[in-house]
N, C-alpha and C. Protein backbone atom coordinates (compact mmCIF):
# COMPACT_ATOMS: atom_id res chain seq x y z
N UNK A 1 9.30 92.85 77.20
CA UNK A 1 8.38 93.05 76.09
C UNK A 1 9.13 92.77 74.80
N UNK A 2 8.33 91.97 73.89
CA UNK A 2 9.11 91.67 72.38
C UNK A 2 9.70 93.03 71.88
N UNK A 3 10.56 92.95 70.67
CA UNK A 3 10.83 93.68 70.34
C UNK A 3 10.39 92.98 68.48
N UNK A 4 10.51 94.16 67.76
CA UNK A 4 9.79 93.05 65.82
C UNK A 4 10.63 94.22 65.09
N UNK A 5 10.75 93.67 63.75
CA UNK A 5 10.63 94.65 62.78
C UNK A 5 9.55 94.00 61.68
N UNK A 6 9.05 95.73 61.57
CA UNK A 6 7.74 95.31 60.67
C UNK A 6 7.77 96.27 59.75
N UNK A 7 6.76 95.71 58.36
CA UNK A 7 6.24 96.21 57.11
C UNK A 7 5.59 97.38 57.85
N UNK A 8 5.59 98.12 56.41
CA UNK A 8 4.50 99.44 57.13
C UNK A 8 3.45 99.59 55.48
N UNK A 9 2.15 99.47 55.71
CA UNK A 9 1.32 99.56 55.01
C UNK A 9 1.32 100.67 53.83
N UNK A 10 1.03 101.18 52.63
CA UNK A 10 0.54 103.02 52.27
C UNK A 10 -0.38 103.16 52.40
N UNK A 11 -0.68 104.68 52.19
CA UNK A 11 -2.06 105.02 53.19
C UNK A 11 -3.61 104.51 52.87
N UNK A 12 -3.63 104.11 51.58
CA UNK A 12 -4.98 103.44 50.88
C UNK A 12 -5.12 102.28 52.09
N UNK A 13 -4.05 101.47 52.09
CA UNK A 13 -4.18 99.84 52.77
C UNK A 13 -4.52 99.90 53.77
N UNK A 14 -4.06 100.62 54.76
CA UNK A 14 -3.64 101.11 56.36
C UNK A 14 -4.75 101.93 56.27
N UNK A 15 -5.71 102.96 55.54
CA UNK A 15 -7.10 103.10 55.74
C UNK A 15 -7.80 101.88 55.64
N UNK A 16 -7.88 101.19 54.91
CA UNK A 16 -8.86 100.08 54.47
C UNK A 16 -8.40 99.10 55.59
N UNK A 17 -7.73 98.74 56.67
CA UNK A 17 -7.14 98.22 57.33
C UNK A 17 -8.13 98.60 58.97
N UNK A 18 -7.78 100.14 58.63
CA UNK A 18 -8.65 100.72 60.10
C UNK A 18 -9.88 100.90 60.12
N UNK A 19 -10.82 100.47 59.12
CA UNK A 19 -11.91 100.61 58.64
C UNK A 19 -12.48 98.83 59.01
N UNK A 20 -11.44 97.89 59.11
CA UNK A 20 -11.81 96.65 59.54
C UNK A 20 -11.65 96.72 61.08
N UNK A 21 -10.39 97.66 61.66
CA UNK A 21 -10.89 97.56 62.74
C UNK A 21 -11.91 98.46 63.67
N UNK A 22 -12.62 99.50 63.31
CA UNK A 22 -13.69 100.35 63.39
C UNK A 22 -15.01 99.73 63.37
N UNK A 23 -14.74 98.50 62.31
CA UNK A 23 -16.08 97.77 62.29
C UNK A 23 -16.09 96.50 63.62
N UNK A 24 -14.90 96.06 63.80
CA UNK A 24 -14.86 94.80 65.27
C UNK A 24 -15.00 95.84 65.92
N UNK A 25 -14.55 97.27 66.36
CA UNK A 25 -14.39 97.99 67.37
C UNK A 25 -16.37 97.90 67.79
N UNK A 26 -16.94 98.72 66.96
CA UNK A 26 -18.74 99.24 66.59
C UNK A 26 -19.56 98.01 67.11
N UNK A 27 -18.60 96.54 66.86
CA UNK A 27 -19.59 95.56 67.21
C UNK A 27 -19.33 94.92 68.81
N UNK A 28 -18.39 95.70 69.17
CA UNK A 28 -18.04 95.68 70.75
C UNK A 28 -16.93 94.50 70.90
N UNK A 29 -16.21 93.88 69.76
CA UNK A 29 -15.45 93.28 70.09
C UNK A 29 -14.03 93.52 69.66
N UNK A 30 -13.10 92.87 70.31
CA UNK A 30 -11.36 93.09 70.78
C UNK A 30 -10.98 93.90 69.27
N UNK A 31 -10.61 94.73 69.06
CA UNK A 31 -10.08 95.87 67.60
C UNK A 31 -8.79 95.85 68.47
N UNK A 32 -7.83 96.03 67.33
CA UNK A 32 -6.47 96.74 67.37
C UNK A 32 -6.76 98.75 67.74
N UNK A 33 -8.12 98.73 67.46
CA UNK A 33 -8.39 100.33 67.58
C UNK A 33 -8.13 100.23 68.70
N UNK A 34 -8.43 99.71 69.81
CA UNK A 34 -8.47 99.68 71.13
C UNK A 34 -6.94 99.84 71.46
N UNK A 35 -5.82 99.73 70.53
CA UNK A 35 -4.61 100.09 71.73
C UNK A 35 -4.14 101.54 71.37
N UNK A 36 -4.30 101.79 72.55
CA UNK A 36 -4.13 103.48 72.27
C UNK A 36 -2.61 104.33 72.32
N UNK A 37 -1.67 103.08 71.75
CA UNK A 37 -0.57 103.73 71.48
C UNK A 37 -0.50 104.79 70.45
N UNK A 38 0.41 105.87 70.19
CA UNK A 38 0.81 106.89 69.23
C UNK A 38 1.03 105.90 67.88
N UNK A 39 2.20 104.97 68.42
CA UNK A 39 2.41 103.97 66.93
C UNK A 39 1.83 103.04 66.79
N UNK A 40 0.44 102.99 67.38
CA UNK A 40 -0.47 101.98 66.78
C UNK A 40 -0.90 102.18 65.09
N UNK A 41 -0.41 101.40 64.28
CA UNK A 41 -0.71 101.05 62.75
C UNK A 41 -0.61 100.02 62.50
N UNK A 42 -1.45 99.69 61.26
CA UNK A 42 -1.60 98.42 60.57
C UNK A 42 0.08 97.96 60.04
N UNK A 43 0.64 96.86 60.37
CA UNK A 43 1.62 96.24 60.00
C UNK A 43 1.79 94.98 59.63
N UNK A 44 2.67 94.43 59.14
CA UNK A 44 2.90 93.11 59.31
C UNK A 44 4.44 92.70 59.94
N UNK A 45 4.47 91.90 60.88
CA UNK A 45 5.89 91.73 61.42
C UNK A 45 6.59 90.75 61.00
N UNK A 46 7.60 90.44 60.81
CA UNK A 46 8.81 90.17 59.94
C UNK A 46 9.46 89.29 60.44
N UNK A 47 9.98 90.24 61.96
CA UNK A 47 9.95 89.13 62.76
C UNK A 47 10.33 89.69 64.18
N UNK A 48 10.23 88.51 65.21
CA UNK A 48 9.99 89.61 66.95
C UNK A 48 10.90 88.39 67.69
N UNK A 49 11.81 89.19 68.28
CA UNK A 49 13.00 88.55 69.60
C UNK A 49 12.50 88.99 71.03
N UNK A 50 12.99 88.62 71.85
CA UNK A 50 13.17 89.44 72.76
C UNK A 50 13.61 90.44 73.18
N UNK A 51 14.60 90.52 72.21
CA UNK A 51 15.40 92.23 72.09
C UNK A 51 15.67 91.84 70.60
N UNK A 52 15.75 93.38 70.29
CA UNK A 52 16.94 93.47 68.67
C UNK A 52 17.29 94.95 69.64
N UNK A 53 18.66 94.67 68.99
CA UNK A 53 19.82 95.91 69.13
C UNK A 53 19.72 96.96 68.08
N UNK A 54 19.89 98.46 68.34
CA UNK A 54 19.39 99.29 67.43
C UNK A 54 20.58 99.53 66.49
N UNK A 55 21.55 98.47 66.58
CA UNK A 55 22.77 98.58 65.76
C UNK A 55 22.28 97.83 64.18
N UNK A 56 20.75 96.86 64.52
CA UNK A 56 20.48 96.29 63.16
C UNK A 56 20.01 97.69 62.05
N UNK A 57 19.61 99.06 62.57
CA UNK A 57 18.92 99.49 61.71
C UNK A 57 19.62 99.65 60.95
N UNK A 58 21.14 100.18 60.51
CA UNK A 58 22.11 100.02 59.13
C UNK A 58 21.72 98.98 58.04
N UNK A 59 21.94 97.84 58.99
CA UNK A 59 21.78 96.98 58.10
C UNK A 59 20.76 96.43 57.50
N UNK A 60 19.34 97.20 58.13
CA UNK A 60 18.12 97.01 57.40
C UNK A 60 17.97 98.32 56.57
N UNK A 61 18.26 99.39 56.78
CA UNK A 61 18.39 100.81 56.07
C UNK A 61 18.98 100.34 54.45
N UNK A 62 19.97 99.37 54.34
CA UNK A 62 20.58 99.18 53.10
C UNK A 62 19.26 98.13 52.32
N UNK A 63 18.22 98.02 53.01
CA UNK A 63 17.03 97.08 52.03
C UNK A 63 16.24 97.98 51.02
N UNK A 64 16.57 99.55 51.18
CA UNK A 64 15.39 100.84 50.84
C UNK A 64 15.67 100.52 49.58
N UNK A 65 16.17 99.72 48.43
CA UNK A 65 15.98 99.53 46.76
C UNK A 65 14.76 98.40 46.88
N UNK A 66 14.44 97.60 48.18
CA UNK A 66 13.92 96.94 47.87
C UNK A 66 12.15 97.55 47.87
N UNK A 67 12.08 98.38 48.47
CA UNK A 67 10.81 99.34 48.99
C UNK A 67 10.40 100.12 47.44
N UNK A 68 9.24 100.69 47.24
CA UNK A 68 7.78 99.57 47.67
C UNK A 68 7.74 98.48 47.27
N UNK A 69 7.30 97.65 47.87
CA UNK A 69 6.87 96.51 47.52
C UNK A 69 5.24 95.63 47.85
N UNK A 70 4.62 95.56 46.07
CA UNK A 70 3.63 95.62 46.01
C UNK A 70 2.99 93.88 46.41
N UNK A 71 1.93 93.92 47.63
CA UNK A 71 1.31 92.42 48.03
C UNK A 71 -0.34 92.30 47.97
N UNK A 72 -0.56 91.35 48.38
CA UNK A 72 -2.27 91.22 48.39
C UNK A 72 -2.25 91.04 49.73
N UNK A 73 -3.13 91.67 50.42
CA UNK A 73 -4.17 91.19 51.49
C UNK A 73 -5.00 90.66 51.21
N UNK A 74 -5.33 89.33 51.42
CA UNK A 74 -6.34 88.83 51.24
C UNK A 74 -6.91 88.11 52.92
N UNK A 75 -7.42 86.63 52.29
CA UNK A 75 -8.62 86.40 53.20
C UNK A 75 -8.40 86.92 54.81
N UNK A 76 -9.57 86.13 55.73
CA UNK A 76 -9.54 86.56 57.30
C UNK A 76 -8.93 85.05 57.69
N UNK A 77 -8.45 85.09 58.54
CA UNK A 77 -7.08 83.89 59.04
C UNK A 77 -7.29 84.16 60.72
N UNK A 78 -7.30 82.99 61.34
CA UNK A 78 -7.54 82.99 62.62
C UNK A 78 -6.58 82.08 63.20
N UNK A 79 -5.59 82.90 64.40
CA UNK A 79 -4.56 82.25 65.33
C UNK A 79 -5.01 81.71 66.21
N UNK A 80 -4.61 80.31 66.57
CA UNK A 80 -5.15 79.95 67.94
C UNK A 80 -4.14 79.74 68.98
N UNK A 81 -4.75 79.55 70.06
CA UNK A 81 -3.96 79.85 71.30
C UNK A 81 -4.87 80.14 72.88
N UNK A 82 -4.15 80.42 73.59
CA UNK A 82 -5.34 80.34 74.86
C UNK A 82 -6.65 81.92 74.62
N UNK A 83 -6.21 82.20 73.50
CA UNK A 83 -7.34 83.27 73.15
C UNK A 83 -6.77 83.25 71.35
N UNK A 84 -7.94 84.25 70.78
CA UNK A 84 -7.88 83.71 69.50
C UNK A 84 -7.80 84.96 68.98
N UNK A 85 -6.58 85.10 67.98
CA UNK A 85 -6.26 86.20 67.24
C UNK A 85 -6.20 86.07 65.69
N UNK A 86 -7.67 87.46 65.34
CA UNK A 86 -7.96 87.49 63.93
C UNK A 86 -7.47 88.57 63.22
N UNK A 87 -6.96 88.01 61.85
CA UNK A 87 -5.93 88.79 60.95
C UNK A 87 -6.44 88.61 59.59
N UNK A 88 -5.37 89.00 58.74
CA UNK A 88 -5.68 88.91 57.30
C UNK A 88 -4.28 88.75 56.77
N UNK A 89 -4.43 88.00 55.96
CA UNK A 89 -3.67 87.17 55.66
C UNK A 89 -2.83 88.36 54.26
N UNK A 90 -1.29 88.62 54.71
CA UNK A 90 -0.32 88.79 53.36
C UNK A 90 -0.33 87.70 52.26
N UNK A 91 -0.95 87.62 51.01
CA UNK A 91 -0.42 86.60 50.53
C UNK A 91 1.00 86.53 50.30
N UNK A 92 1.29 85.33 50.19
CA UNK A 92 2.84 85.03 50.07
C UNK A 92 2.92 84.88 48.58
N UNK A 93 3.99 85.79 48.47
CA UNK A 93 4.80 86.26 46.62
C UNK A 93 5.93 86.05 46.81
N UNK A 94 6.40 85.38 45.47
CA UNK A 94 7.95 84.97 46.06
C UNK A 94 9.17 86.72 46.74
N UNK A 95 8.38 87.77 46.22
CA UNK A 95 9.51 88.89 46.57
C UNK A 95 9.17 89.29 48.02
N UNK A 96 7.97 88.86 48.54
CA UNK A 96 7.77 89.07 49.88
C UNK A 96 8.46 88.57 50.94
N UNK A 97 8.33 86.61 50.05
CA UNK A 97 9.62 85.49 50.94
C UNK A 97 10.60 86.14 50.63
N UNK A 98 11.03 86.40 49.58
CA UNK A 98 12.65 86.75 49.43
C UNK A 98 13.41 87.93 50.51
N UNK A 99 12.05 88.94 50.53
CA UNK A 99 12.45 90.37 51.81
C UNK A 99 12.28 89.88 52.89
N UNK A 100 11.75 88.52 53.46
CA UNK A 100 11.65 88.28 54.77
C UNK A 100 12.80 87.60 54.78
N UNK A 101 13.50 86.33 53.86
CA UNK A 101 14.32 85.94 54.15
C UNK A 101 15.55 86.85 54.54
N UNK A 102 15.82 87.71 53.49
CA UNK A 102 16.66 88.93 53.47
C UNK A 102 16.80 89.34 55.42
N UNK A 103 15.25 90.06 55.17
CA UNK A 103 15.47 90.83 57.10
C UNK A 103 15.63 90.08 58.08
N UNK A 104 15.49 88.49 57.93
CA UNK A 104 15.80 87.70 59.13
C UNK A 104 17.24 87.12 58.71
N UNK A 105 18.01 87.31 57.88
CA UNK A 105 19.25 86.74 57.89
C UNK A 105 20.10 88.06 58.64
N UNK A 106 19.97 89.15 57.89
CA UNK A 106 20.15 90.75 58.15
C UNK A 106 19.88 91.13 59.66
N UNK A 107 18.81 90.60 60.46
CA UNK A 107 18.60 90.66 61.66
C UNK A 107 19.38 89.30 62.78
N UNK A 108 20.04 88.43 62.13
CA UNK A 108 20.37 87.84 63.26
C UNK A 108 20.89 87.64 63.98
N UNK A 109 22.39 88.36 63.79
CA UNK A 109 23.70 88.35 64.61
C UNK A 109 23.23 89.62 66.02
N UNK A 110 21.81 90.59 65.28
CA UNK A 110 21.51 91.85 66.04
C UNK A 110 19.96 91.17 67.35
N UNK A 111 20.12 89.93 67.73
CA UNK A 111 18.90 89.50 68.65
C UNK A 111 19.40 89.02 69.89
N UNK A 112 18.71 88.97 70.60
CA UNK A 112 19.39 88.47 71.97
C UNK A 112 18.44 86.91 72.00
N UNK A 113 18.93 85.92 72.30
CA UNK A 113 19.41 84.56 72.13
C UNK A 113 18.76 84.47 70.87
N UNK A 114 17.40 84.01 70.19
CA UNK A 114 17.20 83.82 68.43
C UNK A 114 16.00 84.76 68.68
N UNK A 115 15.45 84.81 67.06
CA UNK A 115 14.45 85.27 67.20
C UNK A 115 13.20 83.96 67.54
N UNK A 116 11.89 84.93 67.41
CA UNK A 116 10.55 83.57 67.82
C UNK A 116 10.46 82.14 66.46
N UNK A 117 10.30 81.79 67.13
CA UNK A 117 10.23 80.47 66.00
C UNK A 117 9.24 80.63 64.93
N UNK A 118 8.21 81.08 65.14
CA UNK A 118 7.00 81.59 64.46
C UNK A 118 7.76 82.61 63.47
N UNK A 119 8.42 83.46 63.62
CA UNK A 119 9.07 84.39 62.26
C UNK A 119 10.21 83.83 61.64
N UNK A 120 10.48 82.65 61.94
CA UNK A 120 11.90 82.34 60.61
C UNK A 120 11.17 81.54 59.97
N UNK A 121 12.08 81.62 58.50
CA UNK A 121 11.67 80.98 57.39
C UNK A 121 11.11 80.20 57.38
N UNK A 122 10.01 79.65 56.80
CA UNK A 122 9.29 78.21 56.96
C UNK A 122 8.42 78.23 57.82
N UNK A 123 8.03 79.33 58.63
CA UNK A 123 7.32 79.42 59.77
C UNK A 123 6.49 80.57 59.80
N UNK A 124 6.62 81.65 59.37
CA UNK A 124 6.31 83.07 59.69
C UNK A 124 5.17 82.68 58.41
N UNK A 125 4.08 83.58 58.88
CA UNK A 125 2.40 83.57 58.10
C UNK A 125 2.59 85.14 58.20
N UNK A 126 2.74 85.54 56.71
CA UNK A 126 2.28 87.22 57.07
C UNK A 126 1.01 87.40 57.06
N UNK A 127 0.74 88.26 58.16
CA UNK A 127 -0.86 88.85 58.53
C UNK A 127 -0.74 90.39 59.05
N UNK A 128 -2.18 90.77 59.08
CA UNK A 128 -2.02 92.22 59.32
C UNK A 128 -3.18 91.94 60.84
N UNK A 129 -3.00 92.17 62.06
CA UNK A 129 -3.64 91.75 62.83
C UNK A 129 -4.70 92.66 62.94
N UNK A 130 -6.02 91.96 63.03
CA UNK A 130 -7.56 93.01 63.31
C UNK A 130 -7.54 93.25 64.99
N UNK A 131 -7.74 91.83 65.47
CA UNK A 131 -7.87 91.62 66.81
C UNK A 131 -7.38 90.53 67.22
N UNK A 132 -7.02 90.88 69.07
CA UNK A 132 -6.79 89.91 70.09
C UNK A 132 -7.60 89.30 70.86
N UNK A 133 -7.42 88.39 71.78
CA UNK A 133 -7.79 87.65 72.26
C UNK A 133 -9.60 87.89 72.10
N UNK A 134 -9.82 87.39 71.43
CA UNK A 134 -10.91 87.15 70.69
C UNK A 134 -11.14 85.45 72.01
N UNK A 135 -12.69 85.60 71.69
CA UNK A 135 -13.27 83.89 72.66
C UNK A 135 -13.70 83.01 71.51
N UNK A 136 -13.82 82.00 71.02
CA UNK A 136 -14.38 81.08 70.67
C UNK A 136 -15.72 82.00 69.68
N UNK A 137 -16.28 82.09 71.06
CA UNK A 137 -17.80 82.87 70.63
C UNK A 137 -18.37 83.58 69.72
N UNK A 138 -16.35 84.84 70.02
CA UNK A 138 -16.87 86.08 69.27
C UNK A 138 -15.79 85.78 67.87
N UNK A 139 -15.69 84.49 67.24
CA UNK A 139 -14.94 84.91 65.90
C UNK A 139 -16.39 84.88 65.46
N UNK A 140 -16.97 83.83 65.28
CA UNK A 140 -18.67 83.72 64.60
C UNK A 140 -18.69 85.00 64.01
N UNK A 141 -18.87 86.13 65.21
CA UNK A 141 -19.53 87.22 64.62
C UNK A 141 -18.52 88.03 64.04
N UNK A 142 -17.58 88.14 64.53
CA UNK A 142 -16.37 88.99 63.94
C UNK A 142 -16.03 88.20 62.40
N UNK A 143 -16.68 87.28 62.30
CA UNK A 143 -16.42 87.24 60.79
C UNK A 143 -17.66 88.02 59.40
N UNK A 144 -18.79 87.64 60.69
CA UNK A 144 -19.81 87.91 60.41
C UNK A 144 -19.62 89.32 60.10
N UNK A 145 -18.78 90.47 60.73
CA UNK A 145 -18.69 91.94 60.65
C UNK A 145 -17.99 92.32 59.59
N UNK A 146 -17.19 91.67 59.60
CA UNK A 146 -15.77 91.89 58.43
C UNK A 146 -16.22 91.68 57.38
N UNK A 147 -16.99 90.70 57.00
CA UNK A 147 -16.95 89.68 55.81
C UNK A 147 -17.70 90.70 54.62
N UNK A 148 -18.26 91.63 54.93
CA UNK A 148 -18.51 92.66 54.01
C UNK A 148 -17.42 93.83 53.04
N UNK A 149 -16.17 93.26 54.48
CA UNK A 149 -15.00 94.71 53.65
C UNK A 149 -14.11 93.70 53.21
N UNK A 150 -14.28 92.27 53.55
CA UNK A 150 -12.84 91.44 53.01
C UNK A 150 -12.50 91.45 51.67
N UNK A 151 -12.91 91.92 50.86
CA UNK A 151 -12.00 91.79 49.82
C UNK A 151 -11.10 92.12 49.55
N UNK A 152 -9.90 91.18 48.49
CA UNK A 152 -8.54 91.62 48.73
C UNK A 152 -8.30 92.97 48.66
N UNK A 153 -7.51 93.22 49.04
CA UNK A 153 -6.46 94.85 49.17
C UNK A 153 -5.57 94.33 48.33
N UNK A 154 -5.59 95.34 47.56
CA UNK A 154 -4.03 95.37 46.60
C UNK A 154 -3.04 96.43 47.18
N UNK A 155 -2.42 95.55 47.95
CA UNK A 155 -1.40 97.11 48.76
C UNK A 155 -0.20 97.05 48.52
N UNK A 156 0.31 98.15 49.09
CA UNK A 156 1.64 98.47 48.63
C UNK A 156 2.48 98.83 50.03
N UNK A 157 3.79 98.00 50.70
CA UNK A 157 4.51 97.70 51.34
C UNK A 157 5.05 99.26 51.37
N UNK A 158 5.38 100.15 52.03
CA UNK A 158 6.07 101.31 51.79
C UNK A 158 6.79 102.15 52.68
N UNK A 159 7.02 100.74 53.70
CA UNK A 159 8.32 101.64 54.92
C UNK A 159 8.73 100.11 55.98
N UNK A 160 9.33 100.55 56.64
CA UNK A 160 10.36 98.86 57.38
C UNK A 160 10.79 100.19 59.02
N UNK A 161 10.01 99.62 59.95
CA UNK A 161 10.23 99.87 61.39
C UNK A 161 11.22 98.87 62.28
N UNK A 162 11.17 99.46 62.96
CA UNK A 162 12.01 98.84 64.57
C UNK A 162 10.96 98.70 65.03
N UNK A 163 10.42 97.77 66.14
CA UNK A 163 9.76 98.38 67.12
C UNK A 163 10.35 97.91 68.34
N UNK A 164 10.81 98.88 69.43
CA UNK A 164 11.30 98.37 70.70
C UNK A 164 10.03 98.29 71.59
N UNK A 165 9.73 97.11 72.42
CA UNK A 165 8.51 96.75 73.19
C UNK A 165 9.25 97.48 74.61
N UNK A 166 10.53 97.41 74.71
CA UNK A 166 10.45 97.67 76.54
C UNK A 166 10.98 99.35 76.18
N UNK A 167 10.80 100.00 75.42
CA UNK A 167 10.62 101.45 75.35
C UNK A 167 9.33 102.13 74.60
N UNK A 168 8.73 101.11 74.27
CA UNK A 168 7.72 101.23 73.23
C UNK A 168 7.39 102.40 72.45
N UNK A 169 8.64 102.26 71.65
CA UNK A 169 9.18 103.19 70.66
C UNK A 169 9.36 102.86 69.56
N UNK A 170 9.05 103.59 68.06
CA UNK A 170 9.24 103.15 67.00
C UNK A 170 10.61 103.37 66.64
N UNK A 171 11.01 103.15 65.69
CA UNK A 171 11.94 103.67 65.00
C UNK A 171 11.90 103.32 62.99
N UNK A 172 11.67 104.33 62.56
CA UNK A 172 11.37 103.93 60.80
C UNK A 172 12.63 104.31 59.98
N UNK A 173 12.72 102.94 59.70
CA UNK A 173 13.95 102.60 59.13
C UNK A 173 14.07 102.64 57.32
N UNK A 174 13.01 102.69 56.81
CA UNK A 174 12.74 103.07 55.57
C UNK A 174 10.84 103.13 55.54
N UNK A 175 11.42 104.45 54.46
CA UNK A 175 9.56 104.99 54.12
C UNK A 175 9.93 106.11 54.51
């Protein structure tokens, strides 16, 4: 199971966040409400290996001058793939690139072989994920559901996790 380190929402965003997925949940389709982990929250990930070693958290612990850090959520953004995953899009600010570049240079000596290609520089789309494997069918309407709460979020960045996938355990490294 991946392992990421991710943004952690404040509580205005991360309400207004679970309130998008309450509404895919109500219309019977794929919500992030649906995973019924303890550390299920709205995030954005940074970036995900196959492993990170819990020896990186020092060296992400020394980023806490960079915390809070204020972004937009804006529009709905759709991943494709053999199922289709809908998000919302971080806009990109140069201090957002600058903290991702930061945690993926800071994270790399701590991954087992690299991290995913999709999270290094030049590659990584910050999003806050609504839902998974979504069909063809059901973005239509899942946009159709959302499209009433999309307006931007002015949020505020206000903690930096571990997440280990094969213990599926958090660990909060600032916030």
């Amino acid at each position: 199971m991946a392992h990421s380190i991710e943004l952690l929402l404040d509580d205005h965003s991360d309400a207004a966040i679970r309130q998008l997925w309450a509404a895919l949940d109500d219309a019977g389709l794929p919500s992030q409400l649906r995973v019924r982990s303890a550390t299920n929250r709205p995030h954005i990930t940074m970036l995900a290996a196959e492993r990170i070693t819990p020896d990186v958290d020092a060296a992400l612990a020394a980023l806490v001058p960079r915390f809070p850090l204020d972004i937009t959520i804006g529009a709905p953004v759709i991943f494709t793939g053999a199922r289709l995953t809908l998000a919302r899009l971080g806009v990109a600010s140069e201090p957002l690139l600058d903290l991702h570049r930061e945690v993926y240079q800071r994270c790399l000596q701590h991954v087992a072989r690299e991290p995913y290609r999709h999270s290094a520089p030049g590659y990584w789309t910050p999003h806050v994920t609504l839902g998974r494997r979504l069909t063809a069918e059901d973005i239509g309407t899942a946009i159709q559901v959302i499209e009433p709460l999309c307006a931007d979020i002015s949020a505020r960045i206000a903690g930096l996790r571990r997440w280990d996938g094969d213990q599926r355990v958090e660990h909060q490294l600032i916030g």
